[in-house]
PDB file of N, CA and C in Angstrom:
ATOM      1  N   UNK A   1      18.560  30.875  35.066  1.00  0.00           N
ATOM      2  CA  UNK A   1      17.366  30.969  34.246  1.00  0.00           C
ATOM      3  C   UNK A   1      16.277  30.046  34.784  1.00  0.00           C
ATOM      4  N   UNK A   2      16.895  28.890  35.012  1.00  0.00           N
ATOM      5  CA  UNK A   2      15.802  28.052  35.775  1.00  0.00           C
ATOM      6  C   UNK A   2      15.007  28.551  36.883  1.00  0.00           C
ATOM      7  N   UNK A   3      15.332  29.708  37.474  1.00  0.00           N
ATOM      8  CA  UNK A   3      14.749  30.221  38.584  1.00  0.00           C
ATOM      9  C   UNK A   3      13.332  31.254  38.231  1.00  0.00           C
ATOM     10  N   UNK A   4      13.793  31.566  37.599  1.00  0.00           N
ATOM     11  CA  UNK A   4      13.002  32.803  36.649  1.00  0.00           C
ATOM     12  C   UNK A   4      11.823  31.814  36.250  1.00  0.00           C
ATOM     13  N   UNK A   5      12.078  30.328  35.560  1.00  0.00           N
ATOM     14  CA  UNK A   5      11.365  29.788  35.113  1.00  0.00           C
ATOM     15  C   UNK A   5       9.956  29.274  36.434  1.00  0.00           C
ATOM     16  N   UNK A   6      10.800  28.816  37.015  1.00  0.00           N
ATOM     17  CA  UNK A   6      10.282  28.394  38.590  1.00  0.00           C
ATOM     18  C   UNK A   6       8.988  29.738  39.088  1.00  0.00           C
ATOM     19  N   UNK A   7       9.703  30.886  39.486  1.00  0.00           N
ATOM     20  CA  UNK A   7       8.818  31.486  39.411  1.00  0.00           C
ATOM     21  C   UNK A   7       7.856  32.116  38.817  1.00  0.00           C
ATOM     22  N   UNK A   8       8.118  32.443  37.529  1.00  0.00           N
ATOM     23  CA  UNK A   8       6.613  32.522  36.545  1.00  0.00           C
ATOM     24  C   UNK A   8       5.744  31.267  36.564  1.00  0.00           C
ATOM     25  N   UNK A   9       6.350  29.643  36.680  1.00  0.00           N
ATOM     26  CA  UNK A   9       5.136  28.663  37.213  1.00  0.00           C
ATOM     27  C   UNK A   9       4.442  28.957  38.007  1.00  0.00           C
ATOM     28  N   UNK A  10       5.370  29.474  39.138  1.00  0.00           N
ATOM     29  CA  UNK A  10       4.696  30.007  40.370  1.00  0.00           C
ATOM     30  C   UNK A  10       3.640  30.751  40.089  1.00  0.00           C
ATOM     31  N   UNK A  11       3.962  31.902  39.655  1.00  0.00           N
ATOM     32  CA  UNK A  11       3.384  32.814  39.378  1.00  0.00           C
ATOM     33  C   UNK A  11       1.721  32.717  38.608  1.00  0.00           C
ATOM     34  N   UNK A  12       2.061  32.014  37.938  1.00  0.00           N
ATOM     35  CA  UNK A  12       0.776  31.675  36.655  1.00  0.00           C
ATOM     36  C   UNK A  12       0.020  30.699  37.095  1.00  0.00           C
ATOM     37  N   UNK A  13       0.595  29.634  38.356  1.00  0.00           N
ATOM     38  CA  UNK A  13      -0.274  28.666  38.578  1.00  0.00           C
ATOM     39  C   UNK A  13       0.125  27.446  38.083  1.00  0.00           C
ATOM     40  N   UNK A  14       1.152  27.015  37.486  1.00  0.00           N
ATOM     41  CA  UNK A  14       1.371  26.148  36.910  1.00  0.00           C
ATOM     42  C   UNK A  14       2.355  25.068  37.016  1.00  0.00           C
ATOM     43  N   UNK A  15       2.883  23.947  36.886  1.00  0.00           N
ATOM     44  CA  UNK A  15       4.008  23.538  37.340  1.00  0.00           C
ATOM     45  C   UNK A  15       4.269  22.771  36.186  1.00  0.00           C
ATOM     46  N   UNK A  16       5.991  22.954  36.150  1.00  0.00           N
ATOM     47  CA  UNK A  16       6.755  22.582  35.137  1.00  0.00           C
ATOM     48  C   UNK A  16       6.556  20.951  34.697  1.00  0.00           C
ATOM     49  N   UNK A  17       5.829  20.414  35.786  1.00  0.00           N
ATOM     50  CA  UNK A  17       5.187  18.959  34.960  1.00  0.00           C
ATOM     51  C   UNK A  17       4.276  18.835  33.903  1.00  0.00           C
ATOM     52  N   UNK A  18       3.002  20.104  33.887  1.00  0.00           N
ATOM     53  CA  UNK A  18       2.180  20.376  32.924  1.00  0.00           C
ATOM     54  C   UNK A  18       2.746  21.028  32.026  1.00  0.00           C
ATOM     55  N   UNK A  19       3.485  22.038  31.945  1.00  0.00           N
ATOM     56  CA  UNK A  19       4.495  22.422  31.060  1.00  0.00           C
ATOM     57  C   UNK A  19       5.200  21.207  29.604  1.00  0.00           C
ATOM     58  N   UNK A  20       5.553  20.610  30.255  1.00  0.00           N
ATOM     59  CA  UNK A  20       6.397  19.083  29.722  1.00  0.00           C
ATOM     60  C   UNK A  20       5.532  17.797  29.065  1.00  0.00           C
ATOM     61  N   UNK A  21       4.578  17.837  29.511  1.00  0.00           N
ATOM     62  CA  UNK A  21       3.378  17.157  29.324  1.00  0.00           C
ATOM     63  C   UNK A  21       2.497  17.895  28.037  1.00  0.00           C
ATOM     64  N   UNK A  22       2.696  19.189  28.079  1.00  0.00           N
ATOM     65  CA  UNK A  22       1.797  20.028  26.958  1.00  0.00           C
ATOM     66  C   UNK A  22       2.635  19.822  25.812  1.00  0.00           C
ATOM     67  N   UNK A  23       4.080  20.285  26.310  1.00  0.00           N
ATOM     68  CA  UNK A  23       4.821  19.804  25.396  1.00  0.00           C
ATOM     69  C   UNK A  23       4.926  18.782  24.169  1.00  0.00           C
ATOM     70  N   UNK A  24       4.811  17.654  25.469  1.00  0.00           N
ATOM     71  CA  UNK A  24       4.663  16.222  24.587  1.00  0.00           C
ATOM     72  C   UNK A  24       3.491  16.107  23.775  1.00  0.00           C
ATOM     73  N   UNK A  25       2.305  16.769  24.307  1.00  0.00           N
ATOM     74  CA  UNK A  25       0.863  16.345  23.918  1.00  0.00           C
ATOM     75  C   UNK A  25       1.073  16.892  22.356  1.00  0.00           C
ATOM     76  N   UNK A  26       1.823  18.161  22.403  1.00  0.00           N
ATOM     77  CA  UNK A  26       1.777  19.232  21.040  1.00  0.00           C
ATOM     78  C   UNK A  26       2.291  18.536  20.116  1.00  0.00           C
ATOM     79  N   UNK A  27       3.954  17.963  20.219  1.00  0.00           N
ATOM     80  CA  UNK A  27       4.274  17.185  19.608  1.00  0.00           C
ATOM     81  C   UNK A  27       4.133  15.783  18.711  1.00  0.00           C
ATOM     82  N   UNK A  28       3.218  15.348  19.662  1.00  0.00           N
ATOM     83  CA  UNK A  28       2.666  14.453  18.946  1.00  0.00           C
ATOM     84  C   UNK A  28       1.618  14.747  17.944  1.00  0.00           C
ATOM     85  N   UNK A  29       0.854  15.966  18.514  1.00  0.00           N
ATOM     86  CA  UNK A  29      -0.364  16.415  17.634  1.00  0.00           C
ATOM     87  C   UNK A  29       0.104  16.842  16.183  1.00  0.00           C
ATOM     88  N   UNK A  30       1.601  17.687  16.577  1.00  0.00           N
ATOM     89  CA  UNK A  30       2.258  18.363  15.436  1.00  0.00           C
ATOM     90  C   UNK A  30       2.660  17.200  13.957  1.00  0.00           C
ATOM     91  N   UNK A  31       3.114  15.966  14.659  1.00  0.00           N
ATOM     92  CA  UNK A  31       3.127  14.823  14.129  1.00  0.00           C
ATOM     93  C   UNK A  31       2.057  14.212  13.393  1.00  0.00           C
ATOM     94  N   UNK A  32       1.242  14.227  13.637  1.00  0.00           N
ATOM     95  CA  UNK A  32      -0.394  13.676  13.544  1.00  0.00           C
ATOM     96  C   UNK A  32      -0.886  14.754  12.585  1.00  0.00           C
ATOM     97  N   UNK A  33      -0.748  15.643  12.661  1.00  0.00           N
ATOM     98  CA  UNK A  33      -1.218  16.645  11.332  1.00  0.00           C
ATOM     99  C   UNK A  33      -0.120  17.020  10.040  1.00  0.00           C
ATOM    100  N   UNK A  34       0.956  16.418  10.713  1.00  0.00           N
ATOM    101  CA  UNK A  34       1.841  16.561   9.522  1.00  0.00           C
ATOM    102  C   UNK A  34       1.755  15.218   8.521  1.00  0.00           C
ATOM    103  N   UNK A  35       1.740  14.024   9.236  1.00  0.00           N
ATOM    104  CA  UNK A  35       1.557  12.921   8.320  1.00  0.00           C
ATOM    105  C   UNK A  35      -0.582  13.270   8.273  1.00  0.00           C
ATOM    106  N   UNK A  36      -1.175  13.730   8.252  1.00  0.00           N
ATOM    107  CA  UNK A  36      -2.068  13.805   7.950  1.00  0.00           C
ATOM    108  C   UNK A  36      -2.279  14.739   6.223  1.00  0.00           C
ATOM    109  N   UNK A  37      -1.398  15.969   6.653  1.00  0.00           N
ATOM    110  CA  UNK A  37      -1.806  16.786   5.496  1.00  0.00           C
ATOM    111  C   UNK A  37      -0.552  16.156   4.276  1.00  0.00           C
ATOM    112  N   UNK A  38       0.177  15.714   4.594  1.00  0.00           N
ATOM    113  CA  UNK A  38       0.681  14.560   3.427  1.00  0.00           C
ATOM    114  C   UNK A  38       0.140  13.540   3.038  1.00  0.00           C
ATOM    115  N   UNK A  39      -1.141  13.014   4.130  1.00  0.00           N
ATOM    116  CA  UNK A  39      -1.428  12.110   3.005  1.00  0.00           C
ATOM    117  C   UNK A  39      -3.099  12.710   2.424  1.00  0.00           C
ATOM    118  N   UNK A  40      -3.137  14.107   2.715  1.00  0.00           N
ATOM    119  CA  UNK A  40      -4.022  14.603   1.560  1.00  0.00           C
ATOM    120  C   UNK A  40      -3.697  15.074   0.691  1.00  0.00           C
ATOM    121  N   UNK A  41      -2.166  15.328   0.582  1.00  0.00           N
ATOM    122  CA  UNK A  41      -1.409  16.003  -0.665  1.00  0.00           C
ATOM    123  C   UNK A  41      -1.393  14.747  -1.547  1.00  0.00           C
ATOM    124  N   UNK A  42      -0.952  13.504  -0.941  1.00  0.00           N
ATOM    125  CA  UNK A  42      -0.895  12.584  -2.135  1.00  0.00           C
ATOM    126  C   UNK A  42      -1.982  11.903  -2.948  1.00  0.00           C
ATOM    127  N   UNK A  43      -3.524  12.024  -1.945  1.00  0.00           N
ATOM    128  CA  UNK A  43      -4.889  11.711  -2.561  1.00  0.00           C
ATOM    129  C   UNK A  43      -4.781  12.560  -3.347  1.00  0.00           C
ATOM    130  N   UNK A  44      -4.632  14.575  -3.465  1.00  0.00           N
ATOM    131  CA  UNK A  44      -4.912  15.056  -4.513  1.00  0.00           C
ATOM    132  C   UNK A  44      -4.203  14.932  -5.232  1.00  0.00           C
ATOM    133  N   UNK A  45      -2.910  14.213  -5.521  1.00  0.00           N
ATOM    134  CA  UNK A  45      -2.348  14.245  -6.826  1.00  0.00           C
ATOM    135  C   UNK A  45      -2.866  12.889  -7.291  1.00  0.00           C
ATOM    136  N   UNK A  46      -3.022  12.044  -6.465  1.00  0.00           N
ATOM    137  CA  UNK A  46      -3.126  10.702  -7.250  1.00  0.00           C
ATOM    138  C   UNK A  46      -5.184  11.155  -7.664  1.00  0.00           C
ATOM    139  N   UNK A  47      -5.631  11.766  -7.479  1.00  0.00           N
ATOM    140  CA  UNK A  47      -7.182  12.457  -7.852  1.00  0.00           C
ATOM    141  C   UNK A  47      -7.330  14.226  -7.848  1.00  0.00           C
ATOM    142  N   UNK A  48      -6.597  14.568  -9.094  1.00  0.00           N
ATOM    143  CA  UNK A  48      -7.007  15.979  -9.003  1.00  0.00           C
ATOM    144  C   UNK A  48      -8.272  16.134  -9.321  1.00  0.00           C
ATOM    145  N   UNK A  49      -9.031  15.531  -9.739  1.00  0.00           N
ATOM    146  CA  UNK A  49     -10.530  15.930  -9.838  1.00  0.00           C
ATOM    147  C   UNK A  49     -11.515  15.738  -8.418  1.00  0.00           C
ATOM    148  N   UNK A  50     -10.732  14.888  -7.704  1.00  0.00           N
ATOM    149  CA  UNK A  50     -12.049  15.072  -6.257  1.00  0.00           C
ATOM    150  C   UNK A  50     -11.258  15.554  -5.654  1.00  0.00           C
ATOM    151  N   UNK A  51     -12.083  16.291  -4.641  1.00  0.00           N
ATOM    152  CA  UNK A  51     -11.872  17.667  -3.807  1.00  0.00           C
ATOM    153  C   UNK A  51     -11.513  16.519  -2.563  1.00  0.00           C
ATOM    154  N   UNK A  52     -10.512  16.697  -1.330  1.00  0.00           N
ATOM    155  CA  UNK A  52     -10.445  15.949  -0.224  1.00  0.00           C
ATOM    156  C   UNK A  52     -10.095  17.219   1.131  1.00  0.00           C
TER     157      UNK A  52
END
């Protein structure tokens, strides 16, 4: 399978370092918006009257 993988990098232009790297970048982002939209869930309960 790794080969297959190898060549669609090939193929597309890309190499499995940017691959791994996007990876990481996502992950962290995925992180970063998850403790983000929790802590707008807890402003609106601790303020259901203002909009956030």
């Amino acid at each position: 399978m790794d080969y297959s993988l190898n060549k669609l990098y090939t193929t597309i232009g890309i190499s499995k370092q940017a691959v791994s790297q996007y990876q990481k970048r996502q992950e962290v982002f995925d992180t970063s918006l998850l403790q983000l939209l929790t802590e707008a869930d807890e402003l609106r309960a601790e303020h259901p009257g203002c909009g956030v």
